[in-house]
Protein backbone atom coordinates (compact mmCIF):
# COMPACT_ATOMS: atom_id res chain seq x y z
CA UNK A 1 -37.04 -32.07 -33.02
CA UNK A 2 -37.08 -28.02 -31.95
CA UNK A 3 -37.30 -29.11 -28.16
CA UNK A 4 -33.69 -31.49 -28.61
CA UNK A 5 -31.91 -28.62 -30.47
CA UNK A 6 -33.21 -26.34 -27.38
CA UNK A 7 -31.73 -28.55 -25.25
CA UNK A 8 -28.33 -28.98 -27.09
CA UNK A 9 -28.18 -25.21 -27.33
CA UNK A 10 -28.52 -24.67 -23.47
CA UNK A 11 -26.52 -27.43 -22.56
CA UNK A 12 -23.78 -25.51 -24.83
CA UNK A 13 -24.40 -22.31 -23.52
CA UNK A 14 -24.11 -23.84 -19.49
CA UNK A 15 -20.85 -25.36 -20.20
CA UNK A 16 -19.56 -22.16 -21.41
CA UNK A 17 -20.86 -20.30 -18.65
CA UNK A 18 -18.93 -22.71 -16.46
CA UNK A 19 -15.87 -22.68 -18.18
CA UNK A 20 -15.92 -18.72 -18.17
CA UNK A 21 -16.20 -18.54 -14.62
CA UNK A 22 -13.57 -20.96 -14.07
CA UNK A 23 -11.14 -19.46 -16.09
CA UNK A 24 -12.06 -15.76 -14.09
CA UNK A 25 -11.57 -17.57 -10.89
CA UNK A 26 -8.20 -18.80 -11.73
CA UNK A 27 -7.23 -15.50 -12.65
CA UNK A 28 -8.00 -14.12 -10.17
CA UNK A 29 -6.01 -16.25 -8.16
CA UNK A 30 -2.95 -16.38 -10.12
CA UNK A 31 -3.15 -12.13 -9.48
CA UNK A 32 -3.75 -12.17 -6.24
CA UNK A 33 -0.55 -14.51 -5.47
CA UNK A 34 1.77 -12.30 -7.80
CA UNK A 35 4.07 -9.60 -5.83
CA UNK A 36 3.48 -6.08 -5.61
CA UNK A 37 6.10 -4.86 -7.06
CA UNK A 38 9.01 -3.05 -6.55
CA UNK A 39 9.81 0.72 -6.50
CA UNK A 40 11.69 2.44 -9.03
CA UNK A 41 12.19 6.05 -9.65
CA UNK A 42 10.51 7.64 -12.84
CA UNK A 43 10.16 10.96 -14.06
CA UNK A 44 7.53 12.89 -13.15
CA UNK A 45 7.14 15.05 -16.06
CA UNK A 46 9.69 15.45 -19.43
CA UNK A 47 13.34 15.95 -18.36
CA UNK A 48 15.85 18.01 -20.50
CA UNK A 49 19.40 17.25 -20.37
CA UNK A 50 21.66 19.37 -18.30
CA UNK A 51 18.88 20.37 -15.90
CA UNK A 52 19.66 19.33 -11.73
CA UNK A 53 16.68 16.73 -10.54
CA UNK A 54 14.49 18.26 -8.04
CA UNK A 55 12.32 16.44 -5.76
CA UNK A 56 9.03 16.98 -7.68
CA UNK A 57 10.59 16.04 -11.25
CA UNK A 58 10.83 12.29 -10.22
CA UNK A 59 8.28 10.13 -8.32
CA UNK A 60 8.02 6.04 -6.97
CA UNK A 61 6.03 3.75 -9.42
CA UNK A 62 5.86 -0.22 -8.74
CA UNK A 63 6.63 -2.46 -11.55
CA UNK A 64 7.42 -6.33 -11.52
CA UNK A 65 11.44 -7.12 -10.67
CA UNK A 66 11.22 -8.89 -14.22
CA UNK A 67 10.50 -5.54 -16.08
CA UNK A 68 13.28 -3.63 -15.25
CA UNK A 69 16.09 -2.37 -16.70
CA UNK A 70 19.45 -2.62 -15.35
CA UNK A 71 20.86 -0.21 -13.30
CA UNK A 72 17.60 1.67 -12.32
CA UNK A 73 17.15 3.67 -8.96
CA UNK A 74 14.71 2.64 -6.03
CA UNK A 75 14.63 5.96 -3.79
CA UNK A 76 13.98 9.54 -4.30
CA UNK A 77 16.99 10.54 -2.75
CA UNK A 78 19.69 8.48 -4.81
CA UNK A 79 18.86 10.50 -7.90
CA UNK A 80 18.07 14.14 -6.13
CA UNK A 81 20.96 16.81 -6.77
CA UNK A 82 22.13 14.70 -9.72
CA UNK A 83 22.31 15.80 -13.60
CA UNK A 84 20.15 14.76 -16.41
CA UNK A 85 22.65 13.13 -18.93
CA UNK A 86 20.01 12.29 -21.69
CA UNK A 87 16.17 13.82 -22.08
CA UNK A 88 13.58 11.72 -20.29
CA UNK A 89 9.93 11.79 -21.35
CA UNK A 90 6.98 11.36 -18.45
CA UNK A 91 7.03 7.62 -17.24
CA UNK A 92 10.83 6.99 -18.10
CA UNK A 93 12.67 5.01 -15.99
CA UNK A 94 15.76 7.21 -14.52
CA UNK A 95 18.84 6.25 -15.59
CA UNK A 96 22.16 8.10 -14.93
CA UNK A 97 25.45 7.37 -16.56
């Protein structure tokens, strides 16, 4: 009787060991095939209002095309020499009105 329920329980754990792996596999597939990403234009640090962007206050960051926000800026230089409108934390998308 011990020897069939030592069978059962390795046959169980086998099949799970398979179906892990096959599941990792296929994500790792499906991750691979996904795009890059695109650029957008964050801040670099927190932003007060009224302040002129610099160069080093803003940086490039990749993030899906499905995650962004309207209206958001892909290069450096499209954002450079303008005014911050409303405060912007570290990691905020830069937005300008």
């Amino acid at each position: 009787m011990n020897h069939k329920l030592f069978l059962l329980i390795g046959f169980v754990v086998l099949v799970g060991l398979f179906g892990s792996l096959g599941l990792y596999v296929s994500l790792c597939r499906n991750a691979v095939l996904t795009s890059p990403g695109v650029d957008v234009v964050i801040a670099a640090g927190d932003l007060d209002a009224g302040r002129t962007i610099e160069d080093e206050d803003v940086k490039i960051a990749k993030f899906q095309s499905t995650d962004l926000p309207p209206n958001c800026f892909r290069e450096k230089s499209m954002v450079i020499g303008r005014g911050v409108m409303v405060p912007m934390a570290k990691g905020d998308f830069v937005q300008l009105s």
